[in-house]
PDB file of N, CA and C in Angstrom:
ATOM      1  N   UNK A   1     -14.337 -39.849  80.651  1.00  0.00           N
ATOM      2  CA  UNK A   1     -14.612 -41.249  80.419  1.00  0.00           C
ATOM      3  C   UNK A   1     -15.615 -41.424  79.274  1.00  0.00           C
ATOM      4  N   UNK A   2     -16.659 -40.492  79.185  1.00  0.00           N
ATOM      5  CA  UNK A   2     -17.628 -41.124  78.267  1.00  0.00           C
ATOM      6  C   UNK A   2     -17.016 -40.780  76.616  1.00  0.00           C
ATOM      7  N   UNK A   3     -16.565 -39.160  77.054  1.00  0.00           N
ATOM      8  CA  UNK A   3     -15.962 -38.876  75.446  1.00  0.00           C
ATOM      9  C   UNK A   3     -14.879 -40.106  74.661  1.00  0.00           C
ATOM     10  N   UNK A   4     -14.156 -40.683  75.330  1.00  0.00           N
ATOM     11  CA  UNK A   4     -13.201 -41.332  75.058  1.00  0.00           C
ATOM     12  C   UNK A   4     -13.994 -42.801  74.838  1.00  0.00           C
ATOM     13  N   UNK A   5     -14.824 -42.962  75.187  1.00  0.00           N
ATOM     14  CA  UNK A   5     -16.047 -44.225  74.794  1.00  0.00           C
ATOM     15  C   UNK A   5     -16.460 -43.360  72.838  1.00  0.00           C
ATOM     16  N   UNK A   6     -16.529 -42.266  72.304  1.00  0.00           N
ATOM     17  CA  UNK A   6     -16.854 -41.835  71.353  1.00  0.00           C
ATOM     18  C   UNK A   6     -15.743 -41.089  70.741  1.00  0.00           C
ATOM     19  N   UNK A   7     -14.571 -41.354  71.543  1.00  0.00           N
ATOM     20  CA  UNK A   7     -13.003 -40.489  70.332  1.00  0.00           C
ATOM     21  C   UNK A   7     -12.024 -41.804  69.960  1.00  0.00           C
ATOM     22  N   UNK A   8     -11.468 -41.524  69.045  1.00  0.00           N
ATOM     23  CA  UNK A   8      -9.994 -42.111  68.629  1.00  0.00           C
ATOM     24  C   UNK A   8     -10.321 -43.422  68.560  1.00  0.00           C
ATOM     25  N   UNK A   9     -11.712 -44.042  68.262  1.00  0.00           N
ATOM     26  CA  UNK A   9     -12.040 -45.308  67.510  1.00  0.00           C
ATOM     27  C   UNK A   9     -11.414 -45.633  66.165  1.00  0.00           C
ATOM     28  N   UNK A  10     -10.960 -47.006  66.088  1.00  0.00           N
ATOM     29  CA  UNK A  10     -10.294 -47.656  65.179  1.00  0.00           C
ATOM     30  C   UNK A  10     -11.087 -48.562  64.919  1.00  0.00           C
ATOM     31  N   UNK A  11     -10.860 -49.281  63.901  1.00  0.00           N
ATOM     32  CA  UNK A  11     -11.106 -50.403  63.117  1.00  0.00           C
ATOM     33  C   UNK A  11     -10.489 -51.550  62.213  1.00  0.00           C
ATOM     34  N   UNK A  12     -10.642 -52.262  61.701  1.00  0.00           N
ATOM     35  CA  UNK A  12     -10.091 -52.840  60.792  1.00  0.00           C
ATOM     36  C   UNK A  12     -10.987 -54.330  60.249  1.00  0.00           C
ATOM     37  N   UNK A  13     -11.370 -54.646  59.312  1.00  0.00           N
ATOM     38  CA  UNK A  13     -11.670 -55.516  58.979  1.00  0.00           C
ATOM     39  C   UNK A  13     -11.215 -56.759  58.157  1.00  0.00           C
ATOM     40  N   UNK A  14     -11.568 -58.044  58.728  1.00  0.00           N
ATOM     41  CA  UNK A  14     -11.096 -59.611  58.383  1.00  0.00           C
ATOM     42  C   UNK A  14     -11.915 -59.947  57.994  1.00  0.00           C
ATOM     43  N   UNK A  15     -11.393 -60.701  56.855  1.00  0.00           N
ATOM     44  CA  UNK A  15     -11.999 -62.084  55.941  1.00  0.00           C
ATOM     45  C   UNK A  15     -11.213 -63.043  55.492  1.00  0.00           C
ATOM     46  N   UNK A  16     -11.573 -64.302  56.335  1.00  0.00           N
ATOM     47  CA  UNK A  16     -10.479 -65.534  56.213  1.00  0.00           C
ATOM     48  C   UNK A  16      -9.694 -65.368  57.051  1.00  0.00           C
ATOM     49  N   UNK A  17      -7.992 -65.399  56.191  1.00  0.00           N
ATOM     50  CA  UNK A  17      -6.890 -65.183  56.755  1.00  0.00           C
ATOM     51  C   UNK A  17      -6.293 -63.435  56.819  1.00  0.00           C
ATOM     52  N   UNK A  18      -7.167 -62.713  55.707  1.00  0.00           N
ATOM     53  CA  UNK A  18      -6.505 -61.446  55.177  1.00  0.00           C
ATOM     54  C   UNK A  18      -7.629 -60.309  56.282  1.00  0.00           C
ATOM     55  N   UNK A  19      -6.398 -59.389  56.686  1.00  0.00           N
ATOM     56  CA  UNK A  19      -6.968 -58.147  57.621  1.00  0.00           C
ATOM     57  C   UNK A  19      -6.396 -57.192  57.155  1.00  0.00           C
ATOM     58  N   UNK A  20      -7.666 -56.183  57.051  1.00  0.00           N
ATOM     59  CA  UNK A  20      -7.774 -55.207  56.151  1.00  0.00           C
ATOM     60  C   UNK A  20      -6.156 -53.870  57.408  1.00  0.00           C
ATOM     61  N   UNK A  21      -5.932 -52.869  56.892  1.00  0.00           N
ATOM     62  CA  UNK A  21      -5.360 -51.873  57.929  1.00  0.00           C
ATOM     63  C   UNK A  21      -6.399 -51.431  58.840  1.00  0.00           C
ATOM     64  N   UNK A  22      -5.822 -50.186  59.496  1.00  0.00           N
ATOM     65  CA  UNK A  22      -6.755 -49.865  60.568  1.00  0.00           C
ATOM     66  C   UNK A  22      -7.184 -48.323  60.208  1.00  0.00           C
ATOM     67  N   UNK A  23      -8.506 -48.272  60.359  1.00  0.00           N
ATOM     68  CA  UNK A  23      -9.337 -47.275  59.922  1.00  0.00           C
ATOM     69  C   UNK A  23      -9.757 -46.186  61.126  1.00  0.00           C
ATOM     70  N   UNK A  24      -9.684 -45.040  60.915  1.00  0.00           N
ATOM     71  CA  UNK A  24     -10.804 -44.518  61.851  1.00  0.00           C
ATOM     72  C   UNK A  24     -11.865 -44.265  61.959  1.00  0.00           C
ATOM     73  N   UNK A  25     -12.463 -44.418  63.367  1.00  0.00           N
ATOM     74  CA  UNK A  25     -13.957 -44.789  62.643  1.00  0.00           C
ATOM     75  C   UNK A  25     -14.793 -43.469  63.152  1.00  0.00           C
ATOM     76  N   UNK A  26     -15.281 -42.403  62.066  1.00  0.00           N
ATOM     77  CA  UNK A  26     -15.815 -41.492  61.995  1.00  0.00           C
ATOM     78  C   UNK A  26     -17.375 -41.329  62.794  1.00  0.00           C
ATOM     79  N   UNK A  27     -18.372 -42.581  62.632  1.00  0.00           N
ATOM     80  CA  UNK A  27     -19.261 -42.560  63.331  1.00  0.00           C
ATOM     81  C   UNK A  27     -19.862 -43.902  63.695  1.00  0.00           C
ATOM     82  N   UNK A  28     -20.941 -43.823  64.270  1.00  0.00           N
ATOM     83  CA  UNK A  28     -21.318 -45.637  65.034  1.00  0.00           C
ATOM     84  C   UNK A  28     -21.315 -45.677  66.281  1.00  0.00           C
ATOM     85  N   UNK A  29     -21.747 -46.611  66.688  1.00  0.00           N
ATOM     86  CA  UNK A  29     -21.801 -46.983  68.288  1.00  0.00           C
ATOM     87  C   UNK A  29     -20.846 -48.655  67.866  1.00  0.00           C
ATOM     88  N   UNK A  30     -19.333 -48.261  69.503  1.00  0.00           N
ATOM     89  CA  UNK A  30     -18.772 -49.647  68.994  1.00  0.00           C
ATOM     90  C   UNK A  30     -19.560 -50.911  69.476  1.00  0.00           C
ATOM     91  N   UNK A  31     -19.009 -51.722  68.775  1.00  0.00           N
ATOM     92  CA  UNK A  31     -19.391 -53.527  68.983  1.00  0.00           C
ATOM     93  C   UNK A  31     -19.334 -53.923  70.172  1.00  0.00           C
ATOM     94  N   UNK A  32     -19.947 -54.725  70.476  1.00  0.00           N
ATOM     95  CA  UNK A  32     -19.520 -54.831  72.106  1.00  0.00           C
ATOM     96  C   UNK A  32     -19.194 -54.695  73.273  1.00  0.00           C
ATOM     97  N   UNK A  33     -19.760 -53.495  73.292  1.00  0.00           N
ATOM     98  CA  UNK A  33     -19.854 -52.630  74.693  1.00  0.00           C
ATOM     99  C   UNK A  33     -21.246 -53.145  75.265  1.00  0.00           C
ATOM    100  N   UNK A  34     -21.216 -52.736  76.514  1.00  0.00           N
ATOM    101  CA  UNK A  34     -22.491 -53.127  77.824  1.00  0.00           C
ATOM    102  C   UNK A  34     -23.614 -51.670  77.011  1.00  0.00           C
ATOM    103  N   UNK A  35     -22.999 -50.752  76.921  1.00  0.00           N
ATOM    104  CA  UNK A  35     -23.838 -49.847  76.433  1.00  0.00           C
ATOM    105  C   UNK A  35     -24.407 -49.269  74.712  1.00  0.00           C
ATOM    106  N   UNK A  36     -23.826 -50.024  73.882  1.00  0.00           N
ATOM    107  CA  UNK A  36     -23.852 -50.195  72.796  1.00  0.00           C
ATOM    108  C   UNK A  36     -25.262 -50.254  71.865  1.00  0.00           C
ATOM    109  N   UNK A  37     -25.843 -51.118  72.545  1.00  0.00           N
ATOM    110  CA  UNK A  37     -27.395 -51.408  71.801  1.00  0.00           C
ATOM    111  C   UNK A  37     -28.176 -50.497  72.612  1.00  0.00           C
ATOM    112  N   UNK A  38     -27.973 -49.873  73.908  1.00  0.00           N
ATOM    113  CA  UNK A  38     -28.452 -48.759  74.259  1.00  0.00           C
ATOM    114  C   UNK A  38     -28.523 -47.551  73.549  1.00  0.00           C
ATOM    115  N   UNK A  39     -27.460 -47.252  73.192  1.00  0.00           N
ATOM    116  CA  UNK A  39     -27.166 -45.940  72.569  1.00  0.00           C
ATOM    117  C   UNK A  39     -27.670 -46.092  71.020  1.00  0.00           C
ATOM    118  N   UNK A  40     -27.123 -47.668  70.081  1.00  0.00           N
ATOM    119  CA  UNK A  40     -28.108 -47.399  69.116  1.00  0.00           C
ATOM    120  C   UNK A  40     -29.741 -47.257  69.039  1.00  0.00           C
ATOM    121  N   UNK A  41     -30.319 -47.517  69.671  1.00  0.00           N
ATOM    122  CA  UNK A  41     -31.533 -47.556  70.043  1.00  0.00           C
ATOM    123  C   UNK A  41     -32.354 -46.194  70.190  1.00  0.00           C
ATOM    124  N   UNK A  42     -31.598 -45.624  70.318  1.00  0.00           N
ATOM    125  CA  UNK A  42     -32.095 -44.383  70.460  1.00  0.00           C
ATOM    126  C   UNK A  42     -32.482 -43.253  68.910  1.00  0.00           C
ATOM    127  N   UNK A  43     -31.841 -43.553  68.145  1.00  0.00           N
ATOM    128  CA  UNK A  43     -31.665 -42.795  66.834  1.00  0.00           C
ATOM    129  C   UNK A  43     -33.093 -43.729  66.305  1.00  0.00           C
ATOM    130  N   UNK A  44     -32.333 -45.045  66.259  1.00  0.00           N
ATOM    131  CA  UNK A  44     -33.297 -46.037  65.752  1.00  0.00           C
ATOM    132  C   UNK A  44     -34.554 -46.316  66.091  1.00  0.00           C
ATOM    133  N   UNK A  45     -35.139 -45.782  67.101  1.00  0.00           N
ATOM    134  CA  UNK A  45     -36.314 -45.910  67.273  1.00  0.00           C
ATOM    135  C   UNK A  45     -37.330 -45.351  67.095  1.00  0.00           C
ATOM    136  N   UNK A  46     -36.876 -44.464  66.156  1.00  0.00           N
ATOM    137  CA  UNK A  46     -37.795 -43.204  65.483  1.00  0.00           C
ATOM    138  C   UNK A  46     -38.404 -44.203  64.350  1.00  0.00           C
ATOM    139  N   UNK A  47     -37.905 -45.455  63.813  1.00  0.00           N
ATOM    140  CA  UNK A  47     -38.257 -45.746  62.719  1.00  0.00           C
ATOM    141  C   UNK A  47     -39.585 -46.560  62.894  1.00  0.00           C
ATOM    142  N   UNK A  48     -39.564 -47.486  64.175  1.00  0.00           N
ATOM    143  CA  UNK A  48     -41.090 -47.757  64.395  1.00  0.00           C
ATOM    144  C   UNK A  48     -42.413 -47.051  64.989  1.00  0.00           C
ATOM    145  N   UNK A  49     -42.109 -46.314  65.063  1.00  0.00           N
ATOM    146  CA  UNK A  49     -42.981 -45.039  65.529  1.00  0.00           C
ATOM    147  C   UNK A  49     -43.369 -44.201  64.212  1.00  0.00           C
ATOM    148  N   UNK A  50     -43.349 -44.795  62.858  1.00  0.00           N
ATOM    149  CA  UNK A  50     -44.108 -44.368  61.516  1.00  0.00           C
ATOM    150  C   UNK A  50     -45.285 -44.784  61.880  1.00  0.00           C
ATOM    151  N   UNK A  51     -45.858 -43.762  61.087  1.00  0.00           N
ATOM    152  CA  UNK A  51     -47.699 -44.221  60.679  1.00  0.00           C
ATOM    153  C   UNK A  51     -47.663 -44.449  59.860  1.00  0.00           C
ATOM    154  N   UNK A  52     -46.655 -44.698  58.832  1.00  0.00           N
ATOM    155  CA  UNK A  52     -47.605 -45.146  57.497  1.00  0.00           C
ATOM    156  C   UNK A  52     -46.845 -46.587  57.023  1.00  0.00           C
ATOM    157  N   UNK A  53     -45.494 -47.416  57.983  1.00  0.00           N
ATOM    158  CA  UNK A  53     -44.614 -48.155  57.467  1.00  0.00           C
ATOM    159  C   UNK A  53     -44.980 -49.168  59.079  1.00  0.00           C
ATOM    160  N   UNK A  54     -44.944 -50.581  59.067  1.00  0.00           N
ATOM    161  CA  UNK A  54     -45.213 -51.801  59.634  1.00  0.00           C
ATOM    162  C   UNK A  54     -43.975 -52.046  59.836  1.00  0.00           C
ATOM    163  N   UNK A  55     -43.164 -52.007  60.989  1.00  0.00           N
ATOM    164  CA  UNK A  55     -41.347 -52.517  61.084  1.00  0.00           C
ATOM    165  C   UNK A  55     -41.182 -53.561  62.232  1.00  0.00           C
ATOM    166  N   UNK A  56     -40.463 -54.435  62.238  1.00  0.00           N
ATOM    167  CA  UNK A  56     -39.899 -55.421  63.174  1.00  0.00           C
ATOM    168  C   UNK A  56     -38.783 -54.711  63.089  1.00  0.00           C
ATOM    169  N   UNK A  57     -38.087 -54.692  64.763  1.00  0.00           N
ATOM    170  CA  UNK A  57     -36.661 -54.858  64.962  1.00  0.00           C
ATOM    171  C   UNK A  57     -36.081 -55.527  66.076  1.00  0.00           C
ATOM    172  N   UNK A  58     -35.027 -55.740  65.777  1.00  0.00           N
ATOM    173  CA  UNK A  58     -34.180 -56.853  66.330  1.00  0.00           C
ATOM    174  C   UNK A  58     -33.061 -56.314  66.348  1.00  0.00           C
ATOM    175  N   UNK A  59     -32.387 -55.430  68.147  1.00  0.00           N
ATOM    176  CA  UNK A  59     -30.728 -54.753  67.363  1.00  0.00           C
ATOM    177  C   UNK A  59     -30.769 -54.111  66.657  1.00  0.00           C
ATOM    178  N   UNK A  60     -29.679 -54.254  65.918  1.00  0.00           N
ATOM    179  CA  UNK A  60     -30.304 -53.135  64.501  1.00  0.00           C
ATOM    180  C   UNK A  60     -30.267 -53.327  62.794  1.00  0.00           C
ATOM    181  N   UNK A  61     -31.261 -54.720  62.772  1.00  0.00           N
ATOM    182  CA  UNK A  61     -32.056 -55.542  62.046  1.00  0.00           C
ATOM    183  C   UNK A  61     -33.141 -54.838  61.884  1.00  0.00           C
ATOM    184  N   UNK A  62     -33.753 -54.586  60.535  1.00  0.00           N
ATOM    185  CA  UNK A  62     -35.475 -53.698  60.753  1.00  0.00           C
ATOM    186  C   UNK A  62     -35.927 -54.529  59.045  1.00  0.00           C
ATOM    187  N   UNK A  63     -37.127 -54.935  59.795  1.00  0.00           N
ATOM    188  CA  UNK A  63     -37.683 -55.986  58.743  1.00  0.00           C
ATOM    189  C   UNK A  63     -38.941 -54.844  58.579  1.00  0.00           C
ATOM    190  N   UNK A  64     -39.167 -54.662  57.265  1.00  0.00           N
ATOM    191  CA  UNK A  64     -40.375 -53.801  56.773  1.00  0.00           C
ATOM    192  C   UNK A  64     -41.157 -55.295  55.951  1.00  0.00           C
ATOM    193  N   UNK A  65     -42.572 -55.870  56.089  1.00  0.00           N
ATOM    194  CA  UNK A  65     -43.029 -56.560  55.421  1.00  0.00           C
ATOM    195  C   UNK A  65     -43.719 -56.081  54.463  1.00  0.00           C
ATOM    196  N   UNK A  66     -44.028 -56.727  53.208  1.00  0.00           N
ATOM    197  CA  UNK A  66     -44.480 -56.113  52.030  1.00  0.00           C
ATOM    198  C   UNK A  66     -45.664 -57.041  51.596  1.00  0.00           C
ATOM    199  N   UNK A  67     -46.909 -56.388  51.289  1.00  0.00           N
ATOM    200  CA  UNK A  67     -47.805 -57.107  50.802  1.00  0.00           C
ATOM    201  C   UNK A  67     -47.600 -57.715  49.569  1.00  0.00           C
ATOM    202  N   UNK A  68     -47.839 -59.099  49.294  1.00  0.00           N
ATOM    203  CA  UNK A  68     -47.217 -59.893  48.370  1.00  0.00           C
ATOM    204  C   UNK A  68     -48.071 -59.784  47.087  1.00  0.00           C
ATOM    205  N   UNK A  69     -49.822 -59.583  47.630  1.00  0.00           N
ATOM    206  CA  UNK A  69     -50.852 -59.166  46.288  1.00  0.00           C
ATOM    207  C   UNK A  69     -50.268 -58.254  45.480  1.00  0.00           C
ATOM    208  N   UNK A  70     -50.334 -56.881  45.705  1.00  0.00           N
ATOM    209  CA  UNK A  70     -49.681 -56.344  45.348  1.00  0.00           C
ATOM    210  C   UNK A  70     -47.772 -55.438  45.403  1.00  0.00           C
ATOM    211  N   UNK A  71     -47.179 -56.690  45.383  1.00  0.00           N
ATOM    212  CA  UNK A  71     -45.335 -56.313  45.681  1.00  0.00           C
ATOM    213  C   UNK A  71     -44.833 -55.022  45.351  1.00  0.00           C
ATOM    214  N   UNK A  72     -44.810 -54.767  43.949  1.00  0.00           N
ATOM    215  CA  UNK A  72     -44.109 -54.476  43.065  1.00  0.00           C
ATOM    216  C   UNK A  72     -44.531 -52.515  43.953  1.00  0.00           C
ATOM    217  N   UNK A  73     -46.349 -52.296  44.171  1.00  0.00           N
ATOM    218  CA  UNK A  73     -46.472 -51.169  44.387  1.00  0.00           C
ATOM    219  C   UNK A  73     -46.345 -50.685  45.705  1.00  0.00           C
ATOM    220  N   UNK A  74     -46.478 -51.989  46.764  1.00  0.00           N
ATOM    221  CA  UNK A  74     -45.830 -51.468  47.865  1.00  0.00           C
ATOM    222  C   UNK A  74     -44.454 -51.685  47.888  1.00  0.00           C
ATOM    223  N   UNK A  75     -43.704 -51.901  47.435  1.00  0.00           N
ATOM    224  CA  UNK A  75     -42.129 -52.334  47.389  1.00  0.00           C
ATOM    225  C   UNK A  75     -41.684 -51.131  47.489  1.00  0.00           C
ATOM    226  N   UNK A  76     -42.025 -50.292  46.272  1.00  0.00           N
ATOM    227  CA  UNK A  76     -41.966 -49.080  45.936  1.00  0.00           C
ATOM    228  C   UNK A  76     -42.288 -47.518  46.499  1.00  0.00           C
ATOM    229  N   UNK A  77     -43.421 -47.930  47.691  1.00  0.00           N
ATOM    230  CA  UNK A  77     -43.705 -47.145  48.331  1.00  0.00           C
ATOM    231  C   UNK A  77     -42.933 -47.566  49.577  1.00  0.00           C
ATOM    232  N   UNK A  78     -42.775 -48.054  49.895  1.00  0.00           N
ATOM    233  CA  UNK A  78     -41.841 -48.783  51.124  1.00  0.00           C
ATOM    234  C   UNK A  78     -40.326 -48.036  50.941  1.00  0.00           C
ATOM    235  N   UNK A  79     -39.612 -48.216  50.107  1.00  0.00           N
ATOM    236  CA  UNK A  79     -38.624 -47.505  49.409  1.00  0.00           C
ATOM    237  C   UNK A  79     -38.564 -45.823  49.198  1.00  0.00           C
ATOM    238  N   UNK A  80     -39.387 -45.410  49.024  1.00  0.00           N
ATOM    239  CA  UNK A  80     -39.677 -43.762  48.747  1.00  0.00           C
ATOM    240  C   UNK A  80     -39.858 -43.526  50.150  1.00  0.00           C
ATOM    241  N   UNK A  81     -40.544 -43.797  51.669  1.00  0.00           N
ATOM    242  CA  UNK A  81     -40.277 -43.469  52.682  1.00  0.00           C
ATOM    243  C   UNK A  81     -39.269 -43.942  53.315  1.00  0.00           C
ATOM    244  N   UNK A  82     -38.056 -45.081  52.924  1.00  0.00           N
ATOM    245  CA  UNK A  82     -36.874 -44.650  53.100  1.00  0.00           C
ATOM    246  C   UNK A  82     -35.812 -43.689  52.837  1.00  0.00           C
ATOM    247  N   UNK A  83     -36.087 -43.470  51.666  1.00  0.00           N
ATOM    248  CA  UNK A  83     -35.597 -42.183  50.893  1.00  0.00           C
ATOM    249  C   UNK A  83     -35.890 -40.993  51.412  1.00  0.00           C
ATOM    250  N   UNK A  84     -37.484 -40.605  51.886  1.00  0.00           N
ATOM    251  CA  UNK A  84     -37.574 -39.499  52.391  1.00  0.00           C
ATOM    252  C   UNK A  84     -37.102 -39.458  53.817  1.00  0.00           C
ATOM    253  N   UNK A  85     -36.699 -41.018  54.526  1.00  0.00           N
ATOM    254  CA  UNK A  85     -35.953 -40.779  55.852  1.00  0.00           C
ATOM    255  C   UNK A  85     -34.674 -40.214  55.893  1.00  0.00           C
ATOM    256  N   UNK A  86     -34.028 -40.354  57.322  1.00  0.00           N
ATOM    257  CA  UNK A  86     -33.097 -40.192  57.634  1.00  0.00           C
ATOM    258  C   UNK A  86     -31.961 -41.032  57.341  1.00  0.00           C
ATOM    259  N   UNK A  87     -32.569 -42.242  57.070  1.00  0.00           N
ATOM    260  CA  UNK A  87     -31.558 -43.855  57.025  1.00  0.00           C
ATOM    261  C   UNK A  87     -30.700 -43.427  55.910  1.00  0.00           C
ATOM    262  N   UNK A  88     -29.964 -44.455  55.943  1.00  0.00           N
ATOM    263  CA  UNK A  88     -28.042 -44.349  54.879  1.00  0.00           C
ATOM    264  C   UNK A  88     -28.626 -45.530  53.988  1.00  0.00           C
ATOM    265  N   UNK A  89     -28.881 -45.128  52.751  1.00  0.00           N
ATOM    266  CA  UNK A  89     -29.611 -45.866  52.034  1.00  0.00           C
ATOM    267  C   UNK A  89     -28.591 -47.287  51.049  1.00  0.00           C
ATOM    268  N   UNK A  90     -27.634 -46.453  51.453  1.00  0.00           N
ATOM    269  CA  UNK A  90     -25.888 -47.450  51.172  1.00  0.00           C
ATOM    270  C   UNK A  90     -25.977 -48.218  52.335  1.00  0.00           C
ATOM    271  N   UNK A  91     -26.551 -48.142  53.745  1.00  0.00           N
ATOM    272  CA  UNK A  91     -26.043 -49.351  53.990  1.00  0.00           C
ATOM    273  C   UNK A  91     -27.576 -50.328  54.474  1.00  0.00           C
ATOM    274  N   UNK A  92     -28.302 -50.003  53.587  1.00  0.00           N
ATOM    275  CA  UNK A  92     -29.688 -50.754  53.359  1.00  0.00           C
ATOM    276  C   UNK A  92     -29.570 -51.760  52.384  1.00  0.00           C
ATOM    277  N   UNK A  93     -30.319 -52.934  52.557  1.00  0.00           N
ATOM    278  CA  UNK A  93     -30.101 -53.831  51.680  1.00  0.00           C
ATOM    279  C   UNK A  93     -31.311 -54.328  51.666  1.00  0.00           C
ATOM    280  N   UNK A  94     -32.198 -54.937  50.417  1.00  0.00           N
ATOM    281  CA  UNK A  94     -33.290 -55.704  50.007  1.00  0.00           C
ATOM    282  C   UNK A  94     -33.446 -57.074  50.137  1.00  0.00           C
ATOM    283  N   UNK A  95     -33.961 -57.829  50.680  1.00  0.00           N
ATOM    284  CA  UNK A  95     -34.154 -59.134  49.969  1.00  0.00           C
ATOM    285  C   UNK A  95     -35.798 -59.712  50.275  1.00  0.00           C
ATOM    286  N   UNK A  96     -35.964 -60.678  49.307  1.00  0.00           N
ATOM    287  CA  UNK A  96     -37.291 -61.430  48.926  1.00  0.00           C
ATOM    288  C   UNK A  96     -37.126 -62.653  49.568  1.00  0.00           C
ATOM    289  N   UNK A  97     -38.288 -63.296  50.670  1.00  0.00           N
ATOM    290  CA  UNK A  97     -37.592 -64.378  50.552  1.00  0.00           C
ATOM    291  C   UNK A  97     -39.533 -65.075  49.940  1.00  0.00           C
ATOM    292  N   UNK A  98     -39.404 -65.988  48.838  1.00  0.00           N
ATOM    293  CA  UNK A  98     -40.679 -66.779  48.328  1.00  0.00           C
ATOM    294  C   UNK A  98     -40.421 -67.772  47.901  1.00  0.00           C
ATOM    295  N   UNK A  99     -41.141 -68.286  47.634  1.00  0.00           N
ATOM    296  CA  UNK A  99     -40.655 -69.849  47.366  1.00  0.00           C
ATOM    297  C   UNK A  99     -40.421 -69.793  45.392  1.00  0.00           C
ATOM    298  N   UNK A 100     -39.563 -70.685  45.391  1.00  0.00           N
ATOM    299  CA  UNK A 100     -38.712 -70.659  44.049  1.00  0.00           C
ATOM    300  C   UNK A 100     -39.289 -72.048  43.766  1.00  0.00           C
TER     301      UNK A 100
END
């Protein structure tokens, strides 16, 4: 029972009207299972347990805040201990939010 919770996963992805074929899905915990955010949780929780990085998470949402005095040099250092992590730096994404 449990292996088959982690073999012969498929996929496929929609946007709009158009759905992509069906993929296999090599690794992940699936969507919507009772046990799902359990099991991610576990890998993931190595990441707030840094000493040297400040993280919110939510699921598996991870907000790193950045001192705004100086951005540019913690941005940068914030970034280089992702790099030296474990994380998939492809499926990391940046954003700023300040007033425009």
């Amino acid at each position: 029972m449990v292996l088959s919770y982690f073999m012969d996963r498929k996929f496929s992805v929609s946007c709009g009207d158009a759905t992509s074929g069906t993929w296999s899905m090599q690794a992940g915990v699936p969507q919507g299972s009772d046990v799902g955010p359990s099991l991610f949780l576990v890998p993931a929780s190595d990441f707030s347990d840094s000493a040297v990085l400040t993280a919110s998470q939510y699921a598996d949402d991870v907000e790193v805040p950045v001192d705004a005095a100086n951005y540019c040099a913690h941005a940068e250092y914030v970034l280089q201990e992702f790099l030296s992590s474990s994380y998939q730096m492809n499926k990391t994404s940046i954003f700023s939010r300040t007033k425009q």
